[in-house]
Structures are given as C-alpha cells and as structure tokens.
Protein backbone atom coordinates (compact mmCIF):
# COMPACT_ATOMS: atom_id res chain seq x y z
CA UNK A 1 -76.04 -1.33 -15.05
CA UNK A 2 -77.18 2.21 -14.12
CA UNK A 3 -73.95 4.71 -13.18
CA UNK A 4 -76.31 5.67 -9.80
CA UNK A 5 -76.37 2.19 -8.58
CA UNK A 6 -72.71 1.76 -9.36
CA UNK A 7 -71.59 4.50 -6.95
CA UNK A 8 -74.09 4.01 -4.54
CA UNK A 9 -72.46 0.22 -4.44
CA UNK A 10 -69.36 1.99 -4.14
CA UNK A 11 -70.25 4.42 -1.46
CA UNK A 12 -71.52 1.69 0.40
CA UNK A 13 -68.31 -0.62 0.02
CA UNK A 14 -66.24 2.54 0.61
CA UNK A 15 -68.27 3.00 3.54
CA UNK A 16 -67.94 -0.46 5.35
CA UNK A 17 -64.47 -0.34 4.43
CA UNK A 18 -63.96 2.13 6.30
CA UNK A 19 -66.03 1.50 9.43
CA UNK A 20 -63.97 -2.27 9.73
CA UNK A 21 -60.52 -0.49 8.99
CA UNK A 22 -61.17 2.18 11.58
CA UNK A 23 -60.67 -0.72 14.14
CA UNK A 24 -57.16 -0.98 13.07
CA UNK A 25 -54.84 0.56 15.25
CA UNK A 26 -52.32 2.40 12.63
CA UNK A 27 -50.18 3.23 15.58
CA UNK A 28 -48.68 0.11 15.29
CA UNK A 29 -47.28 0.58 12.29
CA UNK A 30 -46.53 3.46 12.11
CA UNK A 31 -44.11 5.52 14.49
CA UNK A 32 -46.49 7.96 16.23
CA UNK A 33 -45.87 11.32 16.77
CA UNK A 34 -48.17 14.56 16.28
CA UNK A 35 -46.91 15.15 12.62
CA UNK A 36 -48.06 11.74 12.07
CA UNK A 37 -51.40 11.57 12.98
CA UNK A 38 -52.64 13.67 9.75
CA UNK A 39 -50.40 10.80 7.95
CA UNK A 40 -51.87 8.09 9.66
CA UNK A 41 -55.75 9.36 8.98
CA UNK A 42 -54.54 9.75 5.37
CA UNK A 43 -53.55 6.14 5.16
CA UNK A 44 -56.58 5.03 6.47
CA UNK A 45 -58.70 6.80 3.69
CA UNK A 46 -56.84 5.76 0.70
CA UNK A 47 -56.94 2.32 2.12
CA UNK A 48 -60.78 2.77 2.51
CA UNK A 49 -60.84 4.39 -0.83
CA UNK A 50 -58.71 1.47 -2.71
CA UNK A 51 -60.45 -1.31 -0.17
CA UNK A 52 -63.86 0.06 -1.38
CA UNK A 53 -63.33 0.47 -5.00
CA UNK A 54 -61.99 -3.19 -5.08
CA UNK A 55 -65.39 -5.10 -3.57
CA UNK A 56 -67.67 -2.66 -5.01
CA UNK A 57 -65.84 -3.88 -8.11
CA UNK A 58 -66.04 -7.67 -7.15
CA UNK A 59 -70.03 -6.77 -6.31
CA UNK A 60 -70.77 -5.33 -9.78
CA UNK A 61 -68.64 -7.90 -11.77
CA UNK A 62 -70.46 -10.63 -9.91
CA UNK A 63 -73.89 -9.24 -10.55
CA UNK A 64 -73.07 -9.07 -14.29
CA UNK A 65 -73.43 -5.34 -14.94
C-alpha cells in the first residue's frame, strides 16, 4: 500500500479518535486542579494518538496492504 494513504488512514483514525474521546469527561478521573488541566489535555492526545494508531492499524491490516 502507498505510505500517503497509510497516514492519511491514520490521520483520519487519529482524528475520529479524538473527536469521540473529547466527549469524555477526564475530570472524573482525574483530581482537577489548574496544574492538571495541561495533564489532563495531554492524556487525551496520547490516548487519541495510541487509539488512532491502533484502528488505522486494524483498517490497513484488514484491507491487506
């Protein structure tokens, strides 16, 4: 398969991943304060990052490239 394709798939996973985690309220979880905001916007993009690396993964192994 063509490396563009493959990271456009990946942008695009990263992408919705991102958009459907937003709705997550971290707060939650975590113990919110204003030194933990930066923390809690960090979490959100390495889960985005890790969430969209792992179906854009799934997409491209399922496509057979």
């Amino acid at each position: 398969m063509h490396q563009v394709v493959k990271i456009i798939i990946y942008f695009i996973c990263f992408t919705a991943s991102f958009y459907c985690l937003s709705g997550v309220d971290f707060s939650k979880f975590l113990l919110m304060s204003k030194n933990r905001v930066v923390k809690a916007q960090m979490l959100l993009i390495i889960l985005s990052l890790a969430l969209g690396y792992l179906s854009g993964q799934f997409l491209i192994v399922i496509q057979g490239g």
